[in-house]
Protein backbone atom coordinates (compact mmCIF):
# COMPACT_ATOMS: atom_id res chain seq x y z
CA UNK A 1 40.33 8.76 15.47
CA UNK A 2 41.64 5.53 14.39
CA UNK A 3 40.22 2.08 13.62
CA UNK A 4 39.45 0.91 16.72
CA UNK A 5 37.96 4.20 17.81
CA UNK A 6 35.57 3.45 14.58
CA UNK A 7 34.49 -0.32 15.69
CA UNK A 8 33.42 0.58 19.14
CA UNK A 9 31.50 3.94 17.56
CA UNK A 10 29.61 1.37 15.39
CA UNK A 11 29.17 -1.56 17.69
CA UNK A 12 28.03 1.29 20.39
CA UNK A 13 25.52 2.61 17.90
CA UNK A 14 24.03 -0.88 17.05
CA UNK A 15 25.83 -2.54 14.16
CA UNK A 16 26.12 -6.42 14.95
CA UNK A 17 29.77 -6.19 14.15
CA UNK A 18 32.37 -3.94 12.50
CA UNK A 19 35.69 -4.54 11.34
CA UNK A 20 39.02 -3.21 9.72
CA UNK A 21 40.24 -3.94 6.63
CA UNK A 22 43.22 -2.76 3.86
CA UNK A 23 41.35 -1.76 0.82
CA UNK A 24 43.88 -3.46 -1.34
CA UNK A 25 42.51 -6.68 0.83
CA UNK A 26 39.68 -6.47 -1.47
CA UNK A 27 38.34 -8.62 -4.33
CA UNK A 28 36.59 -6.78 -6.94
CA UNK A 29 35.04 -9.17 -9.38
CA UNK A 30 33.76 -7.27 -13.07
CA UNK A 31 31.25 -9.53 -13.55
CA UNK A 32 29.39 -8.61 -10.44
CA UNK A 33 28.10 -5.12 -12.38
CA UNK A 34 25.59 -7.75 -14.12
CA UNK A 35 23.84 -8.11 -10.52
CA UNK A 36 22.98 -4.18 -11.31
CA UNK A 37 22.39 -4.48 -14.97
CA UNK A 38 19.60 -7.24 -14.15
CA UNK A 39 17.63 -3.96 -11.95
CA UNK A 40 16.41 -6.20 -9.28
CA UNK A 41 16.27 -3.13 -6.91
CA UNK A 42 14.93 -0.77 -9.81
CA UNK A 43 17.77 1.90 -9.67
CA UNK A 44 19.45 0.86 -12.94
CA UNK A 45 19.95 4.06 -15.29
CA UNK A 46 17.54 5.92 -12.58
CA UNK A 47 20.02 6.97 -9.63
CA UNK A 48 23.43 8.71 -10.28
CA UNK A 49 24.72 6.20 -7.64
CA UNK A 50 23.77 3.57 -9.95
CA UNK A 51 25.68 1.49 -13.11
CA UNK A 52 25.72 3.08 -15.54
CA UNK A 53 25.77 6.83 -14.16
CA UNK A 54 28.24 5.63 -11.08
CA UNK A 55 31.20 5.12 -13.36
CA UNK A 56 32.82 2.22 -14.95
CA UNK A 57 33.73 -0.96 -12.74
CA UNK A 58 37.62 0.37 -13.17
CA UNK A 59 36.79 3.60 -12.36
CA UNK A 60 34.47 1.96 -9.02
CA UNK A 61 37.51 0.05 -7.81
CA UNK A 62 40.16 3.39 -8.29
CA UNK A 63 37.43 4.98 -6.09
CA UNK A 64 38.20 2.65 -3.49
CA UNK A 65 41.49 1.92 -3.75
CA UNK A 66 42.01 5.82 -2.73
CA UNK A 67 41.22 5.11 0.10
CA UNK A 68 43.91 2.63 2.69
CA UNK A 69 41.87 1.18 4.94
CA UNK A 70 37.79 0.61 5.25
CA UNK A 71 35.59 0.22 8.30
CA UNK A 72 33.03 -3.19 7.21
CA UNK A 73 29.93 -2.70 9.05
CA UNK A 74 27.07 -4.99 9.62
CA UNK A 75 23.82 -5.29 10.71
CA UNK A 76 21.24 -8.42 11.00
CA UNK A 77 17.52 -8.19 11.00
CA UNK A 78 15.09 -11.20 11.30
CA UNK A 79 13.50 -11.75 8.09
CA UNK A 80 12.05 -15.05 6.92
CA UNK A 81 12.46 -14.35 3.45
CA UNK A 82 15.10 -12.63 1.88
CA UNK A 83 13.93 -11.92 -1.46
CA UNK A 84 10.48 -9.94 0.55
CA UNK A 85 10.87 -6.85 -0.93
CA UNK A 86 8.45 -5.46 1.74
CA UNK A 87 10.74 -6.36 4.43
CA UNK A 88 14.44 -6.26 3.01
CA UNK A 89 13.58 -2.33 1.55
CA UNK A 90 13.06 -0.27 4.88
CA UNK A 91 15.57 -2.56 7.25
CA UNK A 92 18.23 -1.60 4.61
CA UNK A 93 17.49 1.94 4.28
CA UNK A 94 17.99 1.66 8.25
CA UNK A 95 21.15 -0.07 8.01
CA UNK A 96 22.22 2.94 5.70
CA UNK A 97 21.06 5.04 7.70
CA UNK A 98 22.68 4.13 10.57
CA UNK A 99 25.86 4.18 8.36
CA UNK A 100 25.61 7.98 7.43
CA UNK A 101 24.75 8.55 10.93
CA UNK A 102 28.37 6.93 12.67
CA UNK A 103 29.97 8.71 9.17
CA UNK A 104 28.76 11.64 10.83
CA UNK A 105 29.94 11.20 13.78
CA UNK A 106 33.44 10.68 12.62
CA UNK A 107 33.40 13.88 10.86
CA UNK A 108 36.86 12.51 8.83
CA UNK A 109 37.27 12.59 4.88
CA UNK A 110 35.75 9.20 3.17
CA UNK A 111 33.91 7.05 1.33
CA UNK A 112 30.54 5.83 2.15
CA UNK A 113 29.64 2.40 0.66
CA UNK A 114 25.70 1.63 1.18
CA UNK A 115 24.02 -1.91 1.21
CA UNK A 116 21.98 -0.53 -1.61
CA UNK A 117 22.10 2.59 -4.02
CA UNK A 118 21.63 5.90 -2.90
CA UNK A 119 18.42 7.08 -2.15
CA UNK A 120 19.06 10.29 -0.02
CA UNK A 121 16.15 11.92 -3.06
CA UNK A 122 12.71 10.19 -4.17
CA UNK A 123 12.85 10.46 -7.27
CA UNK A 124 16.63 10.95 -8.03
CA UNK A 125 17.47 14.47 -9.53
CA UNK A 126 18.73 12.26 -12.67
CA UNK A 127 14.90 11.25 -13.21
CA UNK A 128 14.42 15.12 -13.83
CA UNK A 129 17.43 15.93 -16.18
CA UNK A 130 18.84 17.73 -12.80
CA UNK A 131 22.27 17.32 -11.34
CA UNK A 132 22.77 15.54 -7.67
CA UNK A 133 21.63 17.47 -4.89
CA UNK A 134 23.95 15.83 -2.96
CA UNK A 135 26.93 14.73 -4.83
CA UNK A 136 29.10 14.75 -1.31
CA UNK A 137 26.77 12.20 0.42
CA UNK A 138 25.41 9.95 -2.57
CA UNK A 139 26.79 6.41 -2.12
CA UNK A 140 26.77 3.26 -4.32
CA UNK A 141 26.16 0.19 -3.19
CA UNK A 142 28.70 -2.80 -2.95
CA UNK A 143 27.38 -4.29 -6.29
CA UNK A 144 28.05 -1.42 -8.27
CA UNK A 145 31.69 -1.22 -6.62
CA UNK A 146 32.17 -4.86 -7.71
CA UNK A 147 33.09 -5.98 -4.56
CA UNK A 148 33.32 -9.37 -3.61
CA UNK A 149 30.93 -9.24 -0.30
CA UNK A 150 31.02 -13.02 0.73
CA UNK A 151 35.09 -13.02 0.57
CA UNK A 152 35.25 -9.64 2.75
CA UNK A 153 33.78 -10.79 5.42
CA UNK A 154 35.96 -13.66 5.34
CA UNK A 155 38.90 -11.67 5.87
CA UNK A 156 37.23 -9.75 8.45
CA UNK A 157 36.71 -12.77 10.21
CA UNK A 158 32.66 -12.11 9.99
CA UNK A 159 29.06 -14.60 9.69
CA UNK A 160 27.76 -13.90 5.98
CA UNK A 161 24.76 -16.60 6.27
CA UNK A 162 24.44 -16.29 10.09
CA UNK A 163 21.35 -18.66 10.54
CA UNK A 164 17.81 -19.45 8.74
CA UNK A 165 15.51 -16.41 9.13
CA UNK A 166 18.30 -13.41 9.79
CA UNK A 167 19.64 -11.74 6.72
CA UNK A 168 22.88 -9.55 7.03
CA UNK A 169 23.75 -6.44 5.43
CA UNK A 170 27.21 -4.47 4.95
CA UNK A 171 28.07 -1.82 4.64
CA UNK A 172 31.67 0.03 4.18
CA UNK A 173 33.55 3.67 4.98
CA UNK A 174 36.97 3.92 3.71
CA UNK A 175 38.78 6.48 5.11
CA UNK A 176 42.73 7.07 5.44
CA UNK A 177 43.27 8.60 2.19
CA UNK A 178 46.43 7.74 0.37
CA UNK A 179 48.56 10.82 -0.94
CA UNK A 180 49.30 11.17 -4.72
């Protein structure tokens, strides 16, 4: 399959939109690993997807950088409030889900980037002292990859606000690994 063959899987499945984009396109910014540090989401030091078990923010962006080329997937969801917990949690576990379920469908090597952290196991295994029980389909989120969300979808040409009372969230599988 190739990249087009991966936008019309997505769009056909129900993102909003999906895109293409060269890995080395992207803008990793350091600084954004502070977002996870602050544990607005809880996962901090609790999920092996999560800062600081994930890796360092160098060793987040080699992860990526793998990888040539990365499918940007979004979905948008009418929600008043963005910051309602109550509402944002279960619309982005869909979103990831829907992720994991085109990923499946492409049935290719790659690298599944969530709109949150992991959460495949309530509790995580790392709560328990116990290694990942799925260390093939755990997946970080964007913040913990450092990425620079707003200035992707710039370059692929997609809304980030779209409109008062819709909230957007992206997702990313990089694929077309590049030989050592």
């Amino acid at each position: 399959m190739d990249g087009k063959e991966f936008i019309k899987l997505a769009l056909d499945l129900g993102f909003a939109d999906a895109a293409i984009i060269n890995t080395e396109e992207l803008v990793f910014v350091p600084n954004f690993r502070t977002l996870c540090e602050e544990n607005l989401c809880g996962k901090y030091g609790v999920n092996y997807a999560c800062p600081p078990d994930c890796g360092t923010v160098e060793q987040m962006r080699k992860k990526v950088l793998a990888w040539r080329q990365a499918l940007v997937l979004q979905t948008m969801w009418d929600i008043e409030d963005p910051l309602d917990n109550a509402q944002i949690k279960p619309v982005k576990a869909r979103h990831n889900q829907l992720t994991r379920q085109l990923i499946d469908s492409i049935k290719e090597p790659g690298l599944m980037i969530g709109a949150s952290g992991c959460s495949l196991c309530n509790p995580c295994a790392i709560t328990e002292g116990k290694p990942c029980r799925f260390p093939k389909l755990q997946y970080s989120c964007m913040s913990a990859y450092c990425i620079f969300v707003k200035e992707m979808t710039e370059r692929c040409h997609m809304d980030y606000d779209c409109a008062p009372g819709i909230t957007t969230f992206f997702s990313m599988y990089c694929f077309d690994e590049r030989m050592p």
